[in-house]
Protein backbone atom coordinates (compact mmCIF):
# COMPACT_ATOMS: atom_id res chain seq x y z
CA UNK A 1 0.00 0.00 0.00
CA UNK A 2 1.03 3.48 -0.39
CA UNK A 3 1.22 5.03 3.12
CA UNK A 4 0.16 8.61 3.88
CA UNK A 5 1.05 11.34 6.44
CA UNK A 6 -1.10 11.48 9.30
CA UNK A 7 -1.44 15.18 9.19
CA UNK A 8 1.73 16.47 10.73
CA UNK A 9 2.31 14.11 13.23
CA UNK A 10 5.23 12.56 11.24
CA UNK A 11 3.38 8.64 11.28
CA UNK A 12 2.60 7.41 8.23
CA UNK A 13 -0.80 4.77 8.00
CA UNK A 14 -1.94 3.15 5.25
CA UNK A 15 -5.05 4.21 3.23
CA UNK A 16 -7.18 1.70 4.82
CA UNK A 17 -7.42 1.15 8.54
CA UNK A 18 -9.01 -1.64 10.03
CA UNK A 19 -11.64 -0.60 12.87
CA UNK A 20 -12.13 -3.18 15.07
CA UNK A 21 -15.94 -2.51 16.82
CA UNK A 22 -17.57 -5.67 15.26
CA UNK A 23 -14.71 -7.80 17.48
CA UNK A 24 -16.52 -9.14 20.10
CA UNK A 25 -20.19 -8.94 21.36
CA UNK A 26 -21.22 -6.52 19.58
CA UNK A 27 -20.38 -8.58 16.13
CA UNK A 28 -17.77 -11.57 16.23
CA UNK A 29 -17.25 -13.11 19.32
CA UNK A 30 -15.16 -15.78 18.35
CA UNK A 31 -11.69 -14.41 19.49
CA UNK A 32 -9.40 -16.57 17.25
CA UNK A 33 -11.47 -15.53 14.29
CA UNK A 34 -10.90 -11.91 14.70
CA UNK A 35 -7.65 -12.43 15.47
CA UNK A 36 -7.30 -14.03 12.10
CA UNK A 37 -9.31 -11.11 10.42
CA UNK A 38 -6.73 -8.63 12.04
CA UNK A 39 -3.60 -11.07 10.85
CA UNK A 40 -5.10 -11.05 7.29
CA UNK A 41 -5.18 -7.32 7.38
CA UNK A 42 -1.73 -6.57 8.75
CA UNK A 43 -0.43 -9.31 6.24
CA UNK A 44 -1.98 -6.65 3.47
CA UNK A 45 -0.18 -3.74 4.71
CA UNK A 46 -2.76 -1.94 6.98
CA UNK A 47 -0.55 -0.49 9.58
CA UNK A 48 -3.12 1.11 11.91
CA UNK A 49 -6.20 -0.79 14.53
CA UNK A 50 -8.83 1.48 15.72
CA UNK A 51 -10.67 0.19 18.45
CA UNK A 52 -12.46 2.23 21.62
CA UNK A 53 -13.19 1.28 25.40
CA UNK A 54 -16.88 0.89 24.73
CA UNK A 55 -16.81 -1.29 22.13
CA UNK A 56 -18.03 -4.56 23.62
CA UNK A 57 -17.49 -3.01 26.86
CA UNK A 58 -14.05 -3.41 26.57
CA UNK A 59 -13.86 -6.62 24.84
CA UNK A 60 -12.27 -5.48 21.63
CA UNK A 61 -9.56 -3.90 22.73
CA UNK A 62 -8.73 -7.46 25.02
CA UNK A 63 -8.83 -9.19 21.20
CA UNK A 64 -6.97 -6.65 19.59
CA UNK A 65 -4.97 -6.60 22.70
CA UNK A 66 -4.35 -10.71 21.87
CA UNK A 67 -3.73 -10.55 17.89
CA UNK A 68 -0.92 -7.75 19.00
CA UNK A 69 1.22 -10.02 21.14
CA UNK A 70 4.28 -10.59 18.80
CA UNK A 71 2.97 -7.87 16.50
CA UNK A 72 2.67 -4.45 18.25
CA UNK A 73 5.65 -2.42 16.74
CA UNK A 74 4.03 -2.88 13.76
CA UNK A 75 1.07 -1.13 13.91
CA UNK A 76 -0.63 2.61 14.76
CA UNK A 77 -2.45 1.23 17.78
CA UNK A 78 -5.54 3.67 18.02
CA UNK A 79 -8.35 3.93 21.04
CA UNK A 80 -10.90 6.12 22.14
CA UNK A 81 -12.30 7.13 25.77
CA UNK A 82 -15.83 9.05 26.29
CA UNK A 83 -18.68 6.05 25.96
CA UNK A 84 -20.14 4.95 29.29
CA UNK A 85 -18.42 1.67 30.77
CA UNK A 86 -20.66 1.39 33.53
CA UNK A 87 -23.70 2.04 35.60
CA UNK A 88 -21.63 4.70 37.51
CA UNK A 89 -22.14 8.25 36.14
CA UNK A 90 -18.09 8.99 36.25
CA UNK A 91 -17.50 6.06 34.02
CA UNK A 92 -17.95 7.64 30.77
CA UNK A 93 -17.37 11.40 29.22
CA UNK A 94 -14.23 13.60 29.04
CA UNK A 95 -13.68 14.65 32.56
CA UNK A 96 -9.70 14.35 33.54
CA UNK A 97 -10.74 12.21 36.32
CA UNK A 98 -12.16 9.60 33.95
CA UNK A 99 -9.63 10.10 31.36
CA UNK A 100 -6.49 9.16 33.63
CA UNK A 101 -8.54 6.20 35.00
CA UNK A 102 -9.81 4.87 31.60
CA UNK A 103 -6.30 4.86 29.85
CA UNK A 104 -5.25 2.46 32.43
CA UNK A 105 -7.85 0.54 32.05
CA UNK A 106 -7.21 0.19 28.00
CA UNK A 107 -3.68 -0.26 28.31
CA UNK A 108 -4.38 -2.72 30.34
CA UNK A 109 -6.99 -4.59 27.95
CA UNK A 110 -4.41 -3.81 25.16
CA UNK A 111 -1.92 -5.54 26.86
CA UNK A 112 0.75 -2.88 25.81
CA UNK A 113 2.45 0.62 27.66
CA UNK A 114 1.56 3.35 24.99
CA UNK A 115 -1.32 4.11 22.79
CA UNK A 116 -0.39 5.85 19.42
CA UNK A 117 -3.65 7.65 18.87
CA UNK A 118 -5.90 8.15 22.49
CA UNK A 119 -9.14 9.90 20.35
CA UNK A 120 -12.11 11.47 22.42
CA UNK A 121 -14.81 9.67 21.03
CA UNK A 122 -17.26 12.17 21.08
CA UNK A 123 -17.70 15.80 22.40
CA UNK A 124 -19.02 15.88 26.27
CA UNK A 125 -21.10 19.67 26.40
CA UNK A 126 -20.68 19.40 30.29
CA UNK A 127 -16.96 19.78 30.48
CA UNK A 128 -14.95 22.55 29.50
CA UNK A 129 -12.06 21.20 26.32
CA UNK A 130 -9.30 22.59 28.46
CA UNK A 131 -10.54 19.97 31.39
CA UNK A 132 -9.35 17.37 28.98
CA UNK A 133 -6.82 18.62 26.91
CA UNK A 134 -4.81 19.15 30.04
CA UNK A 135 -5.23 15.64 30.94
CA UNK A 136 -4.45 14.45 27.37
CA UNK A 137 -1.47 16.74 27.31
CA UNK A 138 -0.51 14.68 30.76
CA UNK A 139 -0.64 11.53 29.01
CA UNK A 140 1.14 12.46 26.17
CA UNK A 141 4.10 13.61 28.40
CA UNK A 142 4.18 11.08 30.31
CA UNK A 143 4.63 8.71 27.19
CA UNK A 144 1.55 6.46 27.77
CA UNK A 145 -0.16 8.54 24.45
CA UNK A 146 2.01 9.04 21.45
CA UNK A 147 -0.83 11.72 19.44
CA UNK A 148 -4.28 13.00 20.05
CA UNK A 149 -7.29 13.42 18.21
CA UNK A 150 -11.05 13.63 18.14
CA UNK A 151 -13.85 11.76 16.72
CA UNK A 152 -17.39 13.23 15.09
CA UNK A 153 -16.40 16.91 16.24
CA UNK A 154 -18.01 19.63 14.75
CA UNK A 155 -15.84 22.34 12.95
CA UNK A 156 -16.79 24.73 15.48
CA UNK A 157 -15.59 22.30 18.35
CA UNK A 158 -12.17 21.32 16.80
CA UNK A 159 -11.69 25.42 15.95
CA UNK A 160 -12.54 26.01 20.05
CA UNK A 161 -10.11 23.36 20.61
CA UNK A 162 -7.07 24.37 19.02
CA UNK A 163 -7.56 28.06 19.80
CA UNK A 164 -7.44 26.23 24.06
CA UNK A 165 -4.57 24.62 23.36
CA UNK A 166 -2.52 27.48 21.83
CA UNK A 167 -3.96 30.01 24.47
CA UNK A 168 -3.32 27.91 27.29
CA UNK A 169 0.06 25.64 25.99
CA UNK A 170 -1.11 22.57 25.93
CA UNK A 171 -1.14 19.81 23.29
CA UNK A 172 -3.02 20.23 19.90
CA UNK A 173 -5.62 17.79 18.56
CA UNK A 174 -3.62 16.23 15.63
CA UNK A 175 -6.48 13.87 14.19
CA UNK A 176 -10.29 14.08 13.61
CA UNK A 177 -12.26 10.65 13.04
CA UNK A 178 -15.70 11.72 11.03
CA UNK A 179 -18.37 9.74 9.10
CA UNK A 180 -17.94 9.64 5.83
CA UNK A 181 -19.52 8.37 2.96
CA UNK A 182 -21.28 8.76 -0.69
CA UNK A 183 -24.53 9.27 1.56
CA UNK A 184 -22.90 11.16 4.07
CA UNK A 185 -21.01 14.52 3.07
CA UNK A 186 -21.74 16.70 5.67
CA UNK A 187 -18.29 17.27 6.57
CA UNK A 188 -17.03 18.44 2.98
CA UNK A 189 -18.44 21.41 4.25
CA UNK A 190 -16.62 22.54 7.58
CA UNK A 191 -15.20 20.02 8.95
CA UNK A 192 -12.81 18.40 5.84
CA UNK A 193 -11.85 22.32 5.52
CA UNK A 194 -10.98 22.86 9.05
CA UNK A 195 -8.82 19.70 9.86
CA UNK A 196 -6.69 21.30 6.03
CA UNK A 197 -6.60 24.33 8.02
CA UNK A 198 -5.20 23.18 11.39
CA UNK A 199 -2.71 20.38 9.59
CA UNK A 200 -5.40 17.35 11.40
CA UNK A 201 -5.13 14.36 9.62
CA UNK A 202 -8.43 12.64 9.23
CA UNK A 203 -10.01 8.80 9.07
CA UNK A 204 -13.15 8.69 7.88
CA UNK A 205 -15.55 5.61 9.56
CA UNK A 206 -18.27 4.02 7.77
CA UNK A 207 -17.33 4.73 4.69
CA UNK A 208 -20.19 2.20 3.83
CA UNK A 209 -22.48 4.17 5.02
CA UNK A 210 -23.16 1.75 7.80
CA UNK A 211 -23.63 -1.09 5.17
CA UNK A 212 -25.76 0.65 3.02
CA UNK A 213 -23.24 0.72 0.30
CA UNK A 214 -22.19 -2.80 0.63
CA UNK A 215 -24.79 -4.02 -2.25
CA UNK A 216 -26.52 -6.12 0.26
CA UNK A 217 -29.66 -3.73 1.12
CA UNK A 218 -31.77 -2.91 -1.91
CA UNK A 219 -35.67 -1.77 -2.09
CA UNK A 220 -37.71 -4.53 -1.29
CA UNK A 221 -35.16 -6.55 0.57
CA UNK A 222 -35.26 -7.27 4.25
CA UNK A 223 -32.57 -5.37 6.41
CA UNK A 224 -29.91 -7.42 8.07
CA UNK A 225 -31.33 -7.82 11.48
CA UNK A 226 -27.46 -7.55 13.23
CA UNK A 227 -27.27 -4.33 11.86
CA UNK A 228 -31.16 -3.39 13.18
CA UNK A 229 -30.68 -4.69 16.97
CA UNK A 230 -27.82 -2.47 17.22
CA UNK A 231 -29.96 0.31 16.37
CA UNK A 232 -28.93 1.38 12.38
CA UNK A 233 -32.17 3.22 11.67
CA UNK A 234 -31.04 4.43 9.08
CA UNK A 235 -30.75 1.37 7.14
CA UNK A 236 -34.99 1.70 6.32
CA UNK A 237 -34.39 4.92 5.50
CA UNK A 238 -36.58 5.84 1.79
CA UNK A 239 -34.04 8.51 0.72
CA UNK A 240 -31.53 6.32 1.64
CA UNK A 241 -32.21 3.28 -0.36
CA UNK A 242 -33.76 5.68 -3.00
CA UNK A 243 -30.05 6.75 -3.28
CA UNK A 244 -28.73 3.42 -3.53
CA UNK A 245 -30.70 2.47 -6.38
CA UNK A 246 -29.37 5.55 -8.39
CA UNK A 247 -26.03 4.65 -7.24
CA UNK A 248 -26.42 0.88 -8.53
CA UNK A 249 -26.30 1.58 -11.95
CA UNK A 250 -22.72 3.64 -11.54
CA UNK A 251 -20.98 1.04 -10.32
CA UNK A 252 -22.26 -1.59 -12.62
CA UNK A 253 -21.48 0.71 -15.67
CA UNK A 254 -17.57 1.02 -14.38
CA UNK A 255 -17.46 -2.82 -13.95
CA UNK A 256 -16.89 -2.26 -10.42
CA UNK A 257 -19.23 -3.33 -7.13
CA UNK A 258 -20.87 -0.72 -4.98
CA UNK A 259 -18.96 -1.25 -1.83
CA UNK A 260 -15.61 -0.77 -3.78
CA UNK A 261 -17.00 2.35 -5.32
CA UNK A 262 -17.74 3.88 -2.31
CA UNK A 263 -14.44 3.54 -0.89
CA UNK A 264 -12.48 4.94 -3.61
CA UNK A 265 -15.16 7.79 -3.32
CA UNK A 266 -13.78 8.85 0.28
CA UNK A 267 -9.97 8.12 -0.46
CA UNK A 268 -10.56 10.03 -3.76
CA UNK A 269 -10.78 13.18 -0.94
CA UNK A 270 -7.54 14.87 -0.84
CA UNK A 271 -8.29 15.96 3.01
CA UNK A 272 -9.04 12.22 4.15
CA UNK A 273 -6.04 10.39 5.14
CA UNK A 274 -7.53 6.66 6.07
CA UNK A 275 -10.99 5.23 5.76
CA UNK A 276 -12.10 2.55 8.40
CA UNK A 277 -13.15 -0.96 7.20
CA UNK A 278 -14.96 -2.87 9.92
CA UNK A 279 -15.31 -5.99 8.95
CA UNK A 280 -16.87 -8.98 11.34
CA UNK A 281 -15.98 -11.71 9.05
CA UNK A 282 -13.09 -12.86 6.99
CA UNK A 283 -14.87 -12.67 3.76
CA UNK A 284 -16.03 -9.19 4.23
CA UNK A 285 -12.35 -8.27 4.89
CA UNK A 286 -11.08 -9.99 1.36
CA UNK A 287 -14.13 -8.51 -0.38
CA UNK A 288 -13.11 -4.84 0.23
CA UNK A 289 -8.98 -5.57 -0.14
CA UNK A 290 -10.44 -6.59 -3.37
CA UNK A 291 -11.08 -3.10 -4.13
CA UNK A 292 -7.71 -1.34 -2.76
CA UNK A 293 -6.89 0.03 -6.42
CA UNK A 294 -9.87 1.11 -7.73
CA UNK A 295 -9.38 4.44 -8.51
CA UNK A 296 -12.37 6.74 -9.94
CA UNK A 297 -12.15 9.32 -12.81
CA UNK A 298 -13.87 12.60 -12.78
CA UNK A 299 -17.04 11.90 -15.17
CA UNK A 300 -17.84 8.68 -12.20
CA UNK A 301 -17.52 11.58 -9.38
CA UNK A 302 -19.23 13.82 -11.18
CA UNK A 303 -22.25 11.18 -11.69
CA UNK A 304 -22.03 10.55 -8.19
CA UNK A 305 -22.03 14.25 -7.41
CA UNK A 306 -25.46 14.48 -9.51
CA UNK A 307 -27.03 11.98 -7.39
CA UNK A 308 -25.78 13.15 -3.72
CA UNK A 309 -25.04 16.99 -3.86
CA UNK A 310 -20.98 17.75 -2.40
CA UNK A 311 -21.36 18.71 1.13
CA UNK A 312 -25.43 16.84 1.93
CA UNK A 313 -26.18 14.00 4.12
CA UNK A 314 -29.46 12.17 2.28
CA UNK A 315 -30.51 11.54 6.15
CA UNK A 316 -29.04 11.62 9.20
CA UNK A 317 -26.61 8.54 9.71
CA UNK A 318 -28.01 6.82 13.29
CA UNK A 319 -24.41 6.60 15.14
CA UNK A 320 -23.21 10.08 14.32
CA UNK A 321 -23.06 12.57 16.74
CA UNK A 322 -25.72 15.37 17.70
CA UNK A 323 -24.96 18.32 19.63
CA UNK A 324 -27.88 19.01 22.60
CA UNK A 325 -29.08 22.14 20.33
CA UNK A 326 -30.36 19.74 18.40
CA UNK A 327 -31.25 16.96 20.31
CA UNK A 328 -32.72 19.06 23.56
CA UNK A 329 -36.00 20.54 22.42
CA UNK A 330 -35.73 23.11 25.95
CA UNK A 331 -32.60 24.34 23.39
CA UNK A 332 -35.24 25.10 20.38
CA UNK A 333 -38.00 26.06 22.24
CA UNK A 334 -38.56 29.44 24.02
CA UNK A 335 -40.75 28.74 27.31
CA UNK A 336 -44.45 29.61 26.62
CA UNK A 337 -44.90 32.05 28.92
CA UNK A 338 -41.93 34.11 26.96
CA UNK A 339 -44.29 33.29 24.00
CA UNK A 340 -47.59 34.62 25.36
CA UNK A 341 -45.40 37.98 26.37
CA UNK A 342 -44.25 38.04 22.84
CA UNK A 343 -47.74 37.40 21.14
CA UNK A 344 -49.97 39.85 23.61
């Protein structure tokens, strides 16, 4: 593979990464099989794991921890803290007191001393950034953490980020980790600009649109019921699947299949550094290293562009991230007695 800059953190990763949260309850739980799946990978020349605390509640990063054993100089070992791990309230989010505990805790599971990417896995709107970029800037000098990043950030939160870090000298988010996809382009708007602006290298995850892209889920057809009991809503999604079947024909026309389409879509973006494959079988994992040199020319990306506008989502993608202005109607709503003053 031909390996890329991580932004300017002087690692170079390959152009696909393997993300590892279908290892273990959540997808395979047969431990020797993903450890296979993660050999296979690292035999192709993917160079970086991304795994998180909360996947499987801790039981991926114990299987990535495993298939690492004789391996772990070899890869860009990346993890992420913020998910709840517990009934306890302080067991999840980006306070420093759950950040120093939870790093122990993965290292630990990892079975290794350092982490080369610790991400925040998503934003926390009750604690102030410098709270934890002055416990990430801990880690990092006390050698446990190698870089930092984020993970679905807004542009607005990454800019509030690095302007903390440079007011207040501490360490710089190097890497954001955004959804990405054909049906999922929000972030050609802000966010792809801002991470060029600030030098952040960026993976992209489900780059598949959470399977949608796969050529498994057409009009008609009965979603994969893994993918529903884990709460992919947007899988029955109308403008989704609508989408698809436009898409379809593109693919077939280049003599190409779907899913390897819509990979080469997001590597084609010369602000994404790595797109995450998650595979949770061995198949799935040969199908889309299948597809590692497809390369698209412009009339195929402009057909695409006709179908999905640059910089749209077709619908809201069910794991991404939504900040409480959104999500808290109190946020939205004035009270309605600061209506009726308004109205009389």
């Amino acid at each position: 593979m031909e390996y890329r800059n991580l932004g300017r953190t002087g690692i170079r990763v390959s152009p696909y990464s393997l993300g590892a949260m279908m290892f273990g309850a959540m997808g395979n739980p047969d431990h020797d099989d993903a450890i296979r799946i993660i050999h296979r990978a690292l035999d192709a020349g993917i160079n970086v794991i991304d795994t998180a605390d909360m996947y499987s509640r801790g039981e991926s990063e114990e299987i990535v921890g495993k298939a690492l054993r004789e391996r772990r100089d070899d890869v860009v070992l990346a993890t992420k803290v913020h998910g709840p791990m517990g009934d306890d309230p302080n067991q999840r989010g980006n306070s420093r007191r759950w950040i120093i505990t939870e790093v122990e805790n993965s290292l630990r599971r990892l079975g290794t001393d350092r982490i080369d990417l610790y991400q925040i896995h998503r934003p926390d709107p009750d604690v102030d950034v410098e709270e934890t970029l002055s416990a990430m800037t801990d880690l990092l000098r006390s050698g446990k953490v190698r870089a930092i990043g984020t993970s679905t950030f807004p542009a607005s939160e990454i800019v509030e980020a690095q302007w903390v870090a440079e007011r207040r000298g501490l360490a710089r988010f190097r890497t954001e980790q955004s959804p990405y996809s054909i049906l999922d382009r929000g972030i050609e708007r802000e966010v792809l600009p801002t991470c060029r602006r600030y030098g952040m290298g960026v993976f992209v995850w489900s780059p598949l649109a959470g399977g949608m892209l796969t050529g498994r889920y057409r009009k008609g057809r009965q979603s994969d019921t893994h993918r529903t009991t884990y709460g992919f809503a947007h899988m029955s999604s109308e403008r989704r699947l609508d989408a698809v079947e436009a898409l379809v024909p593109l693919a077939d026309q280049a003599g190409i299949s779907l899913a390897h389409m819509a990979m080469a879509f997001v590597l084609a973006h010369p602000d994404v550094t790595s797109a995450l494959v998650g595979p949770r079988t061995m198949d799935h994992l040969d199908d889309l290293l299948a597809g590692t040199e497809v390369v698209l020319d412009d009339d195929l990306l402009d057909a695409i562009d006709a179908i999905v506008s640059p910089g749209t989502d077709v619908s809201p993608l069910a794991m991404a991230y939504q900040p409480p202005a959104i999500t808290t109607p109190s946020q939205r709503r004035r009270p309605r007695n600061q209506l009726a003053a308004v109205t009389s």
